[in-house]
C-alpha atoms as a PDB file:
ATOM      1  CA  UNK A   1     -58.062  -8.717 197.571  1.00  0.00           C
ATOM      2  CA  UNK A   2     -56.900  -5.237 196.316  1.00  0.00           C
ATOM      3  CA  UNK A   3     -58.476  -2.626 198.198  1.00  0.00           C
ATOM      4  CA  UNK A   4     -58.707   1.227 197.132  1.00  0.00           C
ATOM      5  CA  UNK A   5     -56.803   3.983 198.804  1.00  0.00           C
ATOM      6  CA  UNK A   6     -59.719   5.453 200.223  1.00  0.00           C
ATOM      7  CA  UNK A   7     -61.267   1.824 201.366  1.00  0.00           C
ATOM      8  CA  UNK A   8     -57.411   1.424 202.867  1.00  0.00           C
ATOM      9  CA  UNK A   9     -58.170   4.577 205.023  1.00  0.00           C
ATOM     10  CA  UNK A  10     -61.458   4.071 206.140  1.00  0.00           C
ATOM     11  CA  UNK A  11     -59.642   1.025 207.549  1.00  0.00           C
ATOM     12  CA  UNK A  12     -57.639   2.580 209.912  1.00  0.00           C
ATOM     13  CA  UNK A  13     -60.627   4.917 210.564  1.00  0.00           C
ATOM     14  CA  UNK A  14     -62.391   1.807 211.223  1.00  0.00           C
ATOM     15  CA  UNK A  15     -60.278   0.746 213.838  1.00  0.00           C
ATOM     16  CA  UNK A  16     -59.176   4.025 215.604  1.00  0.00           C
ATOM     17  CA  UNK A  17     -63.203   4.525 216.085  1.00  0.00           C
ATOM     18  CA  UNK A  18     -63.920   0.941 217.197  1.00  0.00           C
ATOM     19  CA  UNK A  19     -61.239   1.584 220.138  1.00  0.00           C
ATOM     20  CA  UNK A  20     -62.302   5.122 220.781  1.00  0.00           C
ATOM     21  CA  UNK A  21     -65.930   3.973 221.198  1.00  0.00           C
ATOM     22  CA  UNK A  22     -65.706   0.981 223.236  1.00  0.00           C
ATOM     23  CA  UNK A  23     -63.209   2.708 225.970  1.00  0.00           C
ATOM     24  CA  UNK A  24     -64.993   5.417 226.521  1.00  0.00           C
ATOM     25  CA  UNK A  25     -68.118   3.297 226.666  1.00  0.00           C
ATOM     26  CA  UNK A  26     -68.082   1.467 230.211  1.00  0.00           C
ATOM     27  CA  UNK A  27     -71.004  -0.117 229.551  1.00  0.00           C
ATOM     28  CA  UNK A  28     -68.863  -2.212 227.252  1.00  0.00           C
ATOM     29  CA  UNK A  29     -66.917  -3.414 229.962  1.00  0.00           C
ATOM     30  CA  UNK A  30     -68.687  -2.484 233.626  1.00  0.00           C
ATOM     31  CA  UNK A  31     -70.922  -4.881 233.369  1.00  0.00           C
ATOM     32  CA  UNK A  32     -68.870  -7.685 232.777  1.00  0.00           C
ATOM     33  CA  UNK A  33     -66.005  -6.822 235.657  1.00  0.00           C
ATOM     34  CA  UNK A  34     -68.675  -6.607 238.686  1.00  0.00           C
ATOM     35  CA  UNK A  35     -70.951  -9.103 237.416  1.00  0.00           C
ATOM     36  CA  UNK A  36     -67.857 -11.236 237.559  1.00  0.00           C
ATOM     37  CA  UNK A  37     -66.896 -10.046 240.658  1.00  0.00           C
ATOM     38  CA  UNK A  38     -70.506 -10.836 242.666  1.00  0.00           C
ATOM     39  CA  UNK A  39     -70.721 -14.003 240.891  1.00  0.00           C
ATOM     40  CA  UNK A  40     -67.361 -15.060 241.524  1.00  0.00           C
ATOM     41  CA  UNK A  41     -66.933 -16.006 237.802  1.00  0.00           C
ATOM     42  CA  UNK A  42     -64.048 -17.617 236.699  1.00  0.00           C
ATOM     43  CA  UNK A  43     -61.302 -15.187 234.702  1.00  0.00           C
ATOM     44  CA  UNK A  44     -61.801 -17.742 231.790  1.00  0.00           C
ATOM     45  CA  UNK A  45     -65.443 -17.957 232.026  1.00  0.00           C
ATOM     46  CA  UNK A  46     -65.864 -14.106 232.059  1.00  0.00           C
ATOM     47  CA  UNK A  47     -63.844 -13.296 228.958  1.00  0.00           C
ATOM     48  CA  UNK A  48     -66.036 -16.050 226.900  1.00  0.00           C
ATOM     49  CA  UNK A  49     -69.677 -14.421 228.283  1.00  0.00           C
ATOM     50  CA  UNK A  50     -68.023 -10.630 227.373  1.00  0.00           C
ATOM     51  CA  UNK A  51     -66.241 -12.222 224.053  1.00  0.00           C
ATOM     52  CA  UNK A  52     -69.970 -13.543 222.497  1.00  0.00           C
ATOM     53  CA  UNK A  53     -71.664 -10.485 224.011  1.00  0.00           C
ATOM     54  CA  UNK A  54     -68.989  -8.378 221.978  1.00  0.00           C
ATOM     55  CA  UNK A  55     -70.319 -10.530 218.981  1.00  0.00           C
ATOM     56  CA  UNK A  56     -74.059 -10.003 219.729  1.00  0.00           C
ATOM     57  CA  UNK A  57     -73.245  -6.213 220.053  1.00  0.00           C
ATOM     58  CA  UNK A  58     -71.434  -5.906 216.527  1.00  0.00           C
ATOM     59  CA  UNK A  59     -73.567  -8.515 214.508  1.00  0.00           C
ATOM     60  CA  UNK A  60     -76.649  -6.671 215.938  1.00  0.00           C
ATOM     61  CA  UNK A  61     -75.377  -2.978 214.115  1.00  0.00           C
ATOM     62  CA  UNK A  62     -73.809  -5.204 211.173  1.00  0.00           C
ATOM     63  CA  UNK A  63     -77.365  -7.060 210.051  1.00  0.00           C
ATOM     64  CA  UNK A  64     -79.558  -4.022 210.391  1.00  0.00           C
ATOM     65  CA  UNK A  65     -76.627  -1.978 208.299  1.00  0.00           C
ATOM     66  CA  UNK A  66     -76.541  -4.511 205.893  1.00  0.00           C
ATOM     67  CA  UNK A  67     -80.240  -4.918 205.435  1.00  0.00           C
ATOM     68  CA  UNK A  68     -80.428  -1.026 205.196  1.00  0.00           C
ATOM     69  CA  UNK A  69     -77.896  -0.942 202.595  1.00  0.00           C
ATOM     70  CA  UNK A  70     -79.695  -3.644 200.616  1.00  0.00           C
ATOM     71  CA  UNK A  71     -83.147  -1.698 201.128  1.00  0.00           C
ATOM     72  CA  UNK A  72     -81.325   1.600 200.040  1.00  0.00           C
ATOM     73  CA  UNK A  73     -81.898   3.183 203.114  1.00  0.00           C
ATOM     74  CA  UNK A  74     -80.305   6.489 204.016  1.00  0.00           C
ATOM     75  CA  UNK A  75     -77.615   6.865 206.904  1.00  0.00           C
ATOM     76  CA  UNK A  76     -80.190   9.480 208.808  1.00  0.00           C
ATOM     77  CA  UNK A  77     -82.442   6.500 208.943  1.00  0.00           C
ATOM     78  CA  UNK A  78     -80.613   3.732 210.059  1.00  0.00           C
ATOM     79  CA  UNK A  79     -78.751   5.979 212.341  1.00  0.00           C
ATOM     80  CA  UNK A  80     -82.041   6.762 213.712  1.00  0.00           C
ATOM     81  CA  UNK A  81     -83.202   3.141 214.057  1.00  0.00           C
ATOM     82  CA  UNK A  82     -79.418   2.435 215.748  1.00  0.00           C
ATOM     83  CA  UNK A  83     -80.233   5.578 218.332  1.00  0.00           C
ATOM     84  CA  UNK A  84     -83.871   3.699 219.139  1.00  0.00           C
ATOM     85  CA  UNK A  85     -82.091   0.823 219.732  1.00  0.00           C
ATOM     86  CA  UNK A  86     -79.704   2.291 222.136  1.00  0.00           C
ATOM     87  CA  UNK A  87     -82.784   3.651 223.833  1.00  0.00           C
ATOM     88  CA  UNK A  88     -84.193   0.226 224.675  1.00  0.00           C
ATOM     89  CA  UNK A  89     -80.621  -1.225 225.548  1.00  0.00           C
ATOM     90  CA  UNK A  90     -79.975   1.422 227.913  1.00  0.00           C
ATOM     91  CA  UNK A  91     -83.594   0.863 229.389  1.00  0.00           C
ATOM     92  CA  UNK A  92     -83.034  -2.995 229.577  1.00  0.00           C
ATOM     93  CA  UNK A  93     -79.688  -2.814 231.478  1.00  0.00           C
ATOM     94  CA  UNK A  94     -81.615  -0.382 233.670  1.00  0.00           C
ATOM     95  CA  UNK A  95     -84.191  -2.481 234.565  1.00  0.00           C
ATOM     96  CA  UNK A  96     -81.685  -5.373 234.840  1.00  0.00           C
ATOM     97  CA  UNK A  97     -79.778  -3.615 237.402  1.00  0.00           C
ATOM     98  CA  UNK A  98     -82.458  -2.398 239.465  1.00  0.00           C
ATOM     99  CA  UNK A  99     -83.939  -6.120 239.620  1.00  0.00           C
ATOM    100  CA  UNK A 100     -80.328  -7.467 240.210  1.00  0.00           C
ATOM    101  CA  UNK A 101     -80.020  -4.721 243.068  1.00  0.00           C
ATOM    102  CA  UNK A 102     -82.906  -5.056 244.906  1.00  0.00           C
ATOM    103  CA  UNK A 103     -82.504  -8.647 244.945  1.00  0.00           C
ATOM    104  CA  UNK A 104     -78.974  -8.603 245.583  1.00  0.00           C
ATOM    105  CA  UNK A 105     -80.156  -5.877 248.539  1.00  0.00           C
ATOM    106  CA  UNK A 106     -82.536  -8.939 250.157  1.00  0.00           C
ATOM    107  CA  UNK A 107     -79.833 -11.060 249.700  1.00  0.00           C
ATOM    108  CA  UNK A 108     -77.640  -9.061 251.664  1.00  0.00           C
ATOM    109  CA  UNK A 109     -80.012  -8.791 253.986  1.00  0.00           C
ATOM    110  CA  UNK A 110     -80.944 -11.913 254.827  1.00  0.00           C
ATOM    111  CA  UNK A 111     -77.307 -13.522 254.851  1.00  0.00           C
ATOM    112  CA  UNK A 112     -76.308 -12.555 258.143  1.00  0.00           C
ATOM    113  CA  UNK A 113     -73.972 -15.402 259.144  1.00  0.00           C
ATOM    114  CA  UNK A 114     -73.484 -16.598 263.134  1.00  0.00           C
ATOM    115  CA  UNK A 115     -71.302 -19.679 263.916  1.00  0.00           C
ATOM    116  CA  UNK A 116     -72.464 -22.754 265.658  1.00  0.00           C
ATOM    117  CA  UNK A 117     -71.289 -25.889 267.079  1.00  0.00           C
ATOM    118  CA  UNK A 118     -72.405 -28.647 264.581  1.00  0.00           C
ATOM    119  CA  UNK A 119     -71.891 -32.653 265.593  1.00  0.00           C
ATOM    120  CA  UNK A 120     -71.648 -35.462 263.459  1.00  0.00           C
ATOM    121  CA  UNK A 121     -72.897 -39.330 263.960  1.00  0.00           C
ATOM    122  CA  UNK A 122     -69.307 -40.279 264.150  1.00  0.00           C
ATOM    123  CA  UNK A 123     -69.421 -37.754 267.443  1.00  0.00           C
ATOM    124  CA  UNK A 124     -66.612 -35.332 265.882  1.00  0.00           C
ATOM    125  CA  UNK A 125     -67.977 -31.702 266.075  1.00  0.00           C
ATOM    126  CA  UNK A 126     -66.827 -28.449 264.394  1.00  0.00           C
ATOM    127  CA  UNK A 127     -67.383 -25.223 264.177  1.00  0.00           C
ATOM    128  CA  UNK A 128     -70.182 -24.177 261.145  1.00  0.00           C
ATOM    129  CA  UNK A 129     -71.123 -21.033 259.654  1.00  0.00           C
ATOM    130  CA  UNK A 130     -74.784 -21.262 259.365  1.00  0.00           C
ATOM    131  CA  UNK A 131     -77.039 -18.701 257.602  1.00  0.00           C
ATOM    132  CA  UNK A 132     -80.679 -18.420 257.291  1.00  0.00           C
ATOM    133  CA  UNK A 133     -80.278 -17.249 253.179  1.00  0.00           C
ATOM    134  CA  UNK A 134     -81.841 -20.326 251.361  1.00  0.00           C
ATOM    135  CA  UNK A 135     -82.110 -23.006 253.873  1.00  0.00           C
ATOM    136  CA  UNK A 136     -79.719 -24.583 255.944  1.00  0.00           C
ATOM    137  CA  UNK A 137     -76.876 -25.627 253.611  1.00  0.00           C
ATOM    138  CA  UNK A 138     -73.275 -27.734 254.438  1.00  0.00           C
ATOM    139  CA  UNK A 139     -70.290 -26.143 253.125  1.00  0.00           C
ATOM    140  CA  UNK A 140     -69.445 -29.971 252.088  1.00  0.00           C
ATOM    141  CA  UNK A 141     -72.845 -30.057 250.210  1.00  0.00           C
ATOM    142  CA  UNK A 142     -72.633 -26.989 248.235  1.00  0.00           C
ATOM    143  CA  UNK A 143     -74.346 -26.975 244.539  1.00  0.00           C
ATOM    144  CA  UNK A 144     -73.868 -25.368 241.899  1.00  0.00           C
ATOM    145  CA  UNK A 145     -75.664 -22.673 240.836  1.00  0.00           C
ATOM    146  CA  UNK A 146     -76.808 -22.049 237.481  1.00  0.00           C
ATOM    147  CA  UNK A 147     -77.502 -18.479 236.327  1.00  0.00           C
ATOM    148  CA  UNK A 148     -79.513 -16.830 233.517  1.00  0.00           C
ATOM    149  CA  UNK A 149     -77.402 -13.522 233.859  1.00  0.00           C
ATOM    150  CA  UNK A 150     -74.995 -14.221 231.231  1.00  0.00           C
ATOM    151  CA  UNK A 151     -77.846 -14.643 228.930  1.00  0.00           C
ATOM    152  CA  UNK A 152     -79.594 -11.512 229.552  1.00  0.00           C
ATOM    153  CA  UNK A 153     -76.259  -9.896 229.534  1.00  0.00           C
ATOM    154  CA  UNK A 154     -76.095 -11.314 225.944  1.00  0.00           C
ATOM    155  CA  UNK A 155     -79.901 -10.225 224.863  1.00  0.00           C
ATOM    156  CA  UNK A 156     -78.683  -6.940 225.841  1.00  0.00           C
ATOM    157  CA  UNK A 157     -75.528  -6.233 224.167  1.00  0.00           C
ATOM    158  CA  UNK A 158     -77.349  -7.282 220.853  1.00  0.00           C
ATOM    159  CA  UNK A 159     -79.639  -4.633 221.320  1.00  0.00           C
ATOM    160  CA  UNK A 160     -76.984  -2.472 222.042  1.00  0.00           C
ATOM    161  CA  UNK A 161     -76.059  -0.855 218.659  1.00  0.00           C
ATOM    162  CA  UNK A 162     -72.517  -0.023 217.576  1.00  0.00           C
ATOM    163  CA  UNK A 163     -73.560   3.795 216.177  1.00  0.00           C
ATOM    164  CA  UNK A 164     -70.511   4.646 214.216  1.00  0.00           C
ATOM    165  CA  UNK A 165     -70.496   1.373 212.226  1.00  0.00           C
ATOM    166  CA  UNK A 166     -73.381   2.552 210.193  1.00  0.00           C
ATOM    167  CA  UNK A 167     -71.947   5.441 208.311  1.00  0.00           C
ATOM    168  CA  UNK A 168     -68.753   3.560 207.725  1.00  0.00           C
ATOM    169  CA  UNK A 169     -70.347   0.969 206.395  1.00  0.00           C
ATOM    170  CA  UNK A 170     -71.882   3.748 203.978  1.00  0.00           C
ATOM    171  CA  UNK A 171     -69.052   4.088 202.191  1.00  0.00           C
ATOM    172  CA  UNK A 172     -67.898   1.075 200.709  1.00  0.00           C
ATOM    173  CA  UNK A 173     -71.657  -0.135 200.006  1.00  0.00           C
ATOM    174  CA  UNK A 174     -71.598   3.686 198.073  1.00  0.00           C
ATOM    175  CA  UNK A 175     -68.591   2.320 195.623  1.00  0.00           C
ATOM    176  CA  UNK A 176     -69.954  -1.327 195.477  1.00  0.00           C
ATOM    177  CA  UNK A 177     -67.394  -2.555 196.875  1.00  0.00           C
ATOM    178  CA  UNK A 178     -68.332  -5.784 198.595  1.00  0.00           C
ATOM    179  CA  UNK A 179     -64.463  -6.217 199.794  1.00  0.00           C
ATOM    180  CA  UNK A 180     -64.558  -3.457 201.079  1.00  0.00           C
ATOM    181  CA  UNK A 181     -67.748  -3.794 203.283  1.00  0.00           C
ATOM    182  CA  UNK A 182     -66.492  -7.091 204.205  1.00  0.00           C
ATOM    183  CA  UNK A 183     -62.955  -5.776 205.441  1.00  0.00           C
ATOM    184  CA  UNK A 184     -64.395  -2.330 207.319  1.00  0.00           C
ATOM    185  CA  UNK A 185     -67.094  -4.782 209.085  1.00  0.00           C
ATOM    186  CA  UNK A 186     -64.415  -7.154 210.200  1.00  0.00           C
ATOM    187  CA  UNK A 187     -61.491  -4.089 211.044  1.00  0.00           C
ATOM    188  CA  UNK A 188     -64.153  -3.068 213.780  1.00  0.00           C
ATOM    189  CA  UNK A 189     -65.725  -5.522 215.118  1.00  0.00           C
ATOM    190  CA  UNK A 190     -62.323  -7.520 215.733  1.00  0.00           C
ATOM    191  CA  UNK A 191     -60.973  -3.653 217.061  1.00  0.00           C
ATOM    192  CA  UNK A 192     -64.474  -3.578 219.301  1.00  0.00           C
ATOM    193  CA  UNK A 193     -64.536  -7.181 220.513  1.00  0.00           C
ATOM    194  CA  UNK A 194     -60.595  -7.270 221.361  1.00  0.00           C
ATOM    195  CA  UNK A 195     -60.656  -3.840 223.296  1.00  0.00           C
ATOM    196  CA  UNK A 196     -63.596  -5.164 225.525  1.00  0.00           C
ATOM    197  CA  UNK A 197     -61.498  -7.944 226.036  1.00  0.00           C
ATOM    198  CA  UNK A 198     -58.549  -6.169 227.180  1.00  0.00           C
ATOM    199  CA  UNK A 199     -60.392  -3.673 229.065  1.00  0.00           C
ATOM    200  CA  UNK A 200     -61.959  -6.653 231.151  1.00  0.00           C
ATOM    201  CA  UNK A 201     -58.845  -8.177 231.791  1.00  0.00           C
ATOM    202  CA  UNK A 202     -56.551  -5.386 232.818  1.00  0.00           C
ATOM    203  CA  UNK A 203     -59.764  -4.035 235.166  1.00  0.00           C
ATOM    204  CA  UNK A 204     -60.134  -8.256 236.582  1.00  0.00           C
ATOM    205  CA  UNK A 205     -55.815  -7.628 237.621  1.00  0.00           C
ATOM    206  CA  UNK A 206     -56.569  -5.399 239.183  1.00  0.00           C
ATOM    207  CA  UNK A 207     -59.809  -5.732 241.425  1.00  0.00           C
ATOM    208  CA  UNK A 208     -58.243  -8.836 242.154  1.00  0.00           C
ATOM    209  CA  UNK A 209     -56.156  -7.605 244.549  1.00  0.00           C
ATOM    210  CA  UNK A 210     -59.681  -5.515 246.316  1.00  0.00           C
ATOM    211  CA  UNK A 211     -60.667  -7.558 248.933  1.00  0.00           C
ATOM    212  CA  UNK A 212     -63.943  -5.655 250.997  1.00  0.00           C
ATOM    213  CA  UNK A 213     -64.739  -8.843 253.534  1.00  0.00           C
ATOM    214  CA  UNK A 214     -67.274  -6.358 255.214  1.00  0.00           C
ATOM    215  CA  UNK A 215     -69.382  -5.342 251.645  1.00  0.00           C
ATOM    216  CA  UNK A 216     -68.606  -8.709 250.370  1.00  0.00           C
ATOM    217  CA  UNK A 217     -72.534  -9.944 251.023  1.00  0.00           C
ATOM    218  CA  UNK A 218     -73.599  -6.622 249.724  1.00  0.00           C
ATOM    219  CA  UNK A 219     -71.494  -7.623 246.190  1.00  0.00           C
ATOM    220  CA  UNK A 220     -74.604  -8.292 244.158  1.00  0.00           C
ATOM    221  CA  UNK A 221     -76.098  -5.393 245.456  1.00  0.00           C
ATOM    222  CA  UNK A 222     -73.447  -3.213 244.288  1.00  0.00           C
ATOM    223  CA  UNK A 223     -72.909  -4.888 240.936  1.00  0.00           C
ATOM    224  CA  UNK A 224     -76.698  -4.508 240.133  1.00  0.00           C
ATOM    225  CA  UNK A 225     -76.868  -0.574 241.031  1.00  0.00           C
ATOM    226  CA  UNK A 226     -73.324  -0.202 239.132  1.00  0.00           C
ATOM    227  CA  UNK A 227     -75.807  -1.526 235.972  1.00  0.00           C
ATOM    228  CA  UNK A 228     -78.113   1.020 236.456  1.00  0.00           C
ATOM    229  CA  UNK A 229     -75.589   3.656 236.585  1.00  0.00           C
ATOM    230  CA  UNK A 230     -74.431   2.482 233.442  1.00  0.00           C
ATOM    231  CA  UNK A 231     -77.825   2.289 231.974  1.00  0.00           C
ATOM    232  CA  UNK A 232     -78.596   6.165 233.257  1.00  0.00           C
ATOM    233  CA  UNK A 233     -75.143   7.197 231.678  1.00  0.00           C
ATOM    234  CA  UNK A 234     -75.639   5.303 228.318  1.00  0.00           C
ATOM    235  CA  UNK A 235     -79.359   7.148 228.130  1.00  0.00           C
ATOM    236  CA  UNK A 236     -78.454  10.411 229.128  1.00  0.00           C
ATOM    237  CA  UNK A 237     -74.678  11.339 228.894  1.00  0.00           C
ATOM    238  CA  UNK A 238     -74.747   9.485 225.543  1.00  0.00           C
ATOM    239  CA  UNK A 239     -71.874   7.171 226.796  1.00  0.00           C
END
């Protein structure tokens, strides 16, 4: 595949903007770190949920680009479209957060822990931490708990539109060049989706070694209102 010089710039264009926009975009990481952090995700299990959300994000921009560019419609259009889009992202991890909060508030709340002596048939006894958060459940009966977050986390981030992939896209679709459009599209979503991926690991290091016993009940709490701020800063700092 034999690319023009100016396709084999807008390459490296592609990728230097792909890495500028998702660091200085925390919502393309935030979410993922405390989420994983309340939820006491696995480091393997995180990286997966933020690696298909990273595809959501970019397919999301890369379908309505390419249906725009198929419809012949002009970049102050579709860039339009992409900026409604981030409206009702930034609105949906809002109103995400301030569910997860307030729940994870009541949560909080309501798991005040006490210790009590607990005796078996057998007639050994031990020490049990007991809360009154969901019923009365044994640390040796614990079940698993299956979530829907990841998923809305996902619905999200497809919403979520990549704004600077639009008019990139532009240019190769101007010169018909369909090897071109192929190679920008994949130069920045691989640069998007790998920087989110670093950025989540290097922050997981080192919040690793936080330990807050005290707030740890109020974790949810925190990781929902940490949405919301991330919600108010994508819809008005433009972040």
């Amino acid at each position: 595949m034999t690319l023009s010089p100016e396709i084999s710039l807008l390459l490296g264009t592609a990728a230097t903007i792909g890495l500028i926009h998702t660091v200085t975009g925390p919502d393309h990481y935030l979410p993922f770190i405390v989420l994983s952090k309340a939820r006491h995700w696995s480091t393997p299990k995180t990286m997966w949920i933020t690696f298909w959300c990273g595809i959501g994000h970019v397919a999301g921009s890369v379908v309505l680009g390419l249906i725009g560019i198929a419809l012949g419609v002009f970049v102050r259009k579709m860039e339009w479209i992409e900026s409604i889009r981030g409206e009702v992202a930034a609105w949906m991890l809002i109103g995400f957060g301030l569910l997860y909060g307030i729940w994870g508030m009541k949560r909080a709340m309501q798991k005040k822990s006490h210790t009590h002596e607990h005796a078996h048939e057998t007639g050994d006894e031990h020490l049990h931490t007991h809360t009154h958060f969901g019923g009365h459940q044994h640390v040796h009966s614990k079940k698993d708990e299956k979530s829907l977050t990841p998923w809305i986390l996902f619905l999200i981030f497809v919403f979520g539109p990549c704004e600077p992939l639009i008019p990139l896209l532009m240019v190769p679709a101007a010169k018909n060049s369909m090897p071109g459009l192929l190679a920008v599209t994949l130069v920045f979503a691989i640069t998007t989706i790998l920087t989110m991926l670093v950025m989540v690991r290097i922050t997981l290091l080192g919040v690793k070694f936080i330990h807050l016993k005290k707030a740890e009940r109020f974790a949810h709490a925190i990781a929902g209102f940490t949405l919301v701020l991330s919600g108010l800063a994508i819809q008005f700092l433009g972040l």
